[in-house]
Structures are given as C-alpha cells and as structure tokens.
Protein backbone atom coordinates (compact mmCIF):
# COMPACT_ATOMS: atom_id res chain seq x y z
CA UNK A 1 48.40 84.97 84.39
CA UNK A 2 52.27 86.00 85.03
CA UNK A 3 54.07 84.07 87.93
CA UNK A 4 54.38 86.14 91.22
CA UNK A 5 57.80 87.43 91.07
CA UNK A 6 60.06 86.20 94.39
CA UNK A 7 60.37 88.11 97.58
CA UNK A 8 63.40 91.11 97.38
CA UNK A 9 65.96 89.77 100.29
CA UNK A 10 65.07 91.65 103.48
CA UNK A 11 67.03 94.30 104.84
CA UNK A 12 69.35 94.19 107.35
CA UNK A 13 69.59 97.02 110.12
CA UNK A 14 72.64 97.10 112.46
CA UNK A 15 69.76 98.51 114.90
CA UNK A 16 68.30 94.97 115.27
CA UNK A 17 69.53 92.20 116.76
CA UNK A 18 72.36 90.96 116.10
CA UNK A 19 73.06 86.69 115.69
CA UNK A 20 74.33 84.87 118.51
CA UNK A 21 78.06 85.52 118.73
CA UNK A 22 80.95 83.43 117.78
CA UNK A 23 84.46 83.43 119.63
CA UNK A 24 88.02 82.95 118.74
CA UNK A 25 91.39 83.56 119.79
CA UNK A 26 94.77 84.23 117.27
CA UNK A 27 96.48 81.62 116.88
CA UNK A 28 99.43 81.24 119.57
CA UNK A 29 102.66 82.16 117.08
CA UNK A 30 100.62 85.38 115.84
CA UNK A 31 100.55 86.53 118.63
CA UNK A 32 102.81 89.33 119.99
CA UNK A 33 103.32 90.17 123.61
CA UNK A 34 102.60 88.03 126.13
CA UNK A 35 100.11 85.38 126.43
CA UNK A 36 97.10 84.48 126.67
CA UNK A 37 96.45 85.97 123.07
CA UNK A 38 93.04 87.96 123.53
CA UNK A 39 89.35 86.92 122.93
CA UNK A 40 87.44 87.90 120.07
CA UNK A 41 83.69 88.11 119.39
CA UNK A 42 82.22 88.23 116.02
CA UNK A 43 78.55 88.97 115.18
CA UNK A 44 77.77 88.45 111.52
CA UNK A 45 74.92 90.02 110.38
CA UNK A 46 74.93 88.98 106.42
CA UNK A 47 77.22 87.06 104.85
CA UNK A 48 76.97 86.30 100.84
CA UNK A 49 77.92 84.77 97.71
CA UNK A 50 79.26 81.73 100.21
CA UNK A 51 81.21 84.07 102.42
CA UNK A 52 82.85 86.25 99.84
CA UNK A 53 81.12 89.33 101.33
CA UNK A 54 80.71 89.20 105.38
CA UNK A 55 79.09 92.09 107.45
CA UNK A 56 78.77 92.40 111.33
CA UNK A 57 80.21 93.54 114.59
CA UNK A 58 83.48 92.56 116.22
CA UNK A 59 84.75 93.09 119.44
CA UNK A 60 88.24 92.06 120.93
CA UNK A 61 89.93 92.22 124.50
CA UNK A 62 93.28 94.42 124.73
CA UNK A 63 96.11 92.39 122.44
CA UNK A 64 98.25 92.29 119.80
CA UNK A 65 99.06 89.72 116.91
CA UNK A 66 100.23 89.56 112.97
CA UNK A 67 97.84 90.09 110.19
CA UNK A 68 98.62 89.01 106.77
CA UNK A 69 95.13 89.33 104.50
CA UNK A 70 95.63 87.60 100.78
CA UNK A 71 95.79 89.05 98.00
CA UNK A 72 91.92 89.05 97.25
CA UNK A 73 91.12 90.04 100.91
CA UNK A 74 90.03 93.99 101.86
CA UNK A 75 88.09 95.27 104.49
CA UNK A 76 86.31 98.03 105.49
CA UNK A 77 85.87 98.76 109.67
CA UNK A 78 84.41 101.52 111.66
CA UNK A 79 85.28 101.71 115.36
CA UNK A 80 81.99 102.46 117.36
CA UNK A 81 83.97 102.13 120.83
CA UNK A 82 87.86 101.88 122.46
CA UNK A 83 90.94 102.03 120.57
CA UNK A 84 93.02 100.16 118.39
CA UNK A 85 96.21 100.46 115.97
CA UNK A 86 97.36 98.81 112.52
CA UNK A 87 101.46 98.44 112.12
CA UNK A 88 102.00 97.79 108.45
CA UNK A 89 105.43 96.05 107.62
CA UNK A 90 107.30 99.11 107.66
CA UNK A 91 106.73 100.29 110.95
CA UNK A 92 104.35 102.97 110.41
CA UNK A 93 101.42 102.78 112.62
CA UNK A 94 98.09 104.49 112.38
CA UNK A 95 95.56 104.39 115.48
CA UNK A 96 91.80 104.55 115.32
CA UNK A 97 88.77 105.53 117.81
CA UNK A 98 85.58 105.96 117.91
CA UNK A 99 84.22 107.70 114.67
CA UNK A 100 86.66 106.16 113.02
CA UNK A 101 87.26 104.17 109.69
CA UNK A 102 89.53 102.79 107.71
CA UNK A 103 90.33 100.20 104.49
CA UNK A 104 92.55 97.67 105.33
CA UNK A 105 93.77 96.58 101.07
CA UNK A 106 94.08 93.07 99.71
CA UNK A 107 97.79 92.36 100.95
CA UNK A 108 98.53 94.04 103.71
CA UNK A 109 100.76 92.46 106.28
CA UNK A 110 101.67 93.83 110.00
CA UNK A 111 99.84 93.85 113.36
CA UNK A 112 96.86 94.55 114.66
CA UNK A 113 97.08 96.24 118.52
CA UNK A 114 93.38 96.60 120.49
CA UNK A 115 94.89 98.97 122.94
CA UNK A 116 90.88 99.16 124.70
CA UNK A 117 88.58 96.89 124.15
CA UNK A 118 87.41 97.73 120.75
CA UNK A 119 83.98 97.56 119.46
CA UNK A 120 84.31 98.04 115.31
CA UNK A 121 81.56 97.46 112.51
CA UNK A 122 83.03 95.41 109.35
CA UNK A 123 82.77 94.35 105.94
CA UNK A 124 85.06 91.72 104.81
CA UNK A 125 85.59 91.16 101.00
CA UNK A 126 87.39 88.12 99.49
CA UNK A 127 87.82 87.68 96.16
CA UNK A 128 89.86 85.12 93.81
CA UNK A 129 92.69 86.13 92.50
CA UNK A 130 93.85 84.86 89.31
C-alpha cells in the first residue's frame, strides 16, 4: 500500500474574493506635495516562500511620494482602473491606465504619482542579494 500523496495547493482566482484589506499611508518625509500623504489599500491574495513572492490588488487615493525598491526587489503591476505615473531619478516619467502594465526592476529609485485613484493588480518579488 503506497501513502496517499498530499493535496496540490489550491488555486487562486483574482475572480474570488479577495482577503480582508490592509491600509497604510507613506511615510511623512516620502512624501511629495502636500500633506496628508494618501491612503493605500492592499489585498493580498497569495503570498509565498515567507513573503518573497506577494500577489494581490492595490488601490491608492490621488498622491505622490519616493520609491526606492532594493536591489533584490521587482515588481510586476497591471492597472485595472485610474491613472498613475513612475518618475525614475532622471526625470523621465512614464504614465499608465487602464490596460496597462509595467516592471518596475530591482533598484529603481524615483516617485510614484496616483494622479486618479488607481486600482492595479501586483506581484512583488524579493530576493537576497549577495
């Protein structure tokens, strides 16, 4: 008699529902423009190998702040509703609506602008670097 092999992990459909959200605001000396810095929701639908890999919905009042991801952070976003726009360093800005997507690499420092209130599907990757 052979042991029952274990379950496969279930899948996980955007189309369901999605976990009880969590809230957050930048912190106060990211932030650029005026105060208060703007809310932002985040729905994580999987997250594995203790965080490394996150997946879920985010959603973020009108705002700006600074972004600087580490050197073993990338992530992948689709905007499914309003508007928003990345500033790298150098001043060159890209903007993004729904439909859509775009790789933000390990490294990359600027600002993120919601110019709407911005509805985006992500997946967060952080690895170790080293």
């Amino acid at each position: 008699m052979t042991a029952a092999s274990p379950c496969p992990p279930a899948l996980i459909a955007f189309a369901d529902p999605l976990p009880a959200p969590t809230t957050d605001r930048p912190a106060p000396e990211r932030v650029v423009g005026p105060a208060p810095a703007p809310l932002r929701t985040t729905r994580e639908a999987y997250s594995a190998e203790d965080g490394a890999i996150s997946m879920g919905e985010w959603c973020c009042e009108p705002g700006a702040w600074k972004i600087a991801f580490h050197a073993g952070r990338h992530e992948f976003f689709h905007v499914l509703e309003g508007r928003l726009r990345l500033l790298d360093e150098a001043g060159h800005a890209r903007e993004f609506g729904p439909g859509d997507a775009c790789i933000i690499p390990a490294g990359f420092r600027g600002e993120f602008h919601v110019l709407e209130p911005v509805r985006k599907r992500y997946v967060m990757i952080d690895r170790p670097v080293g």
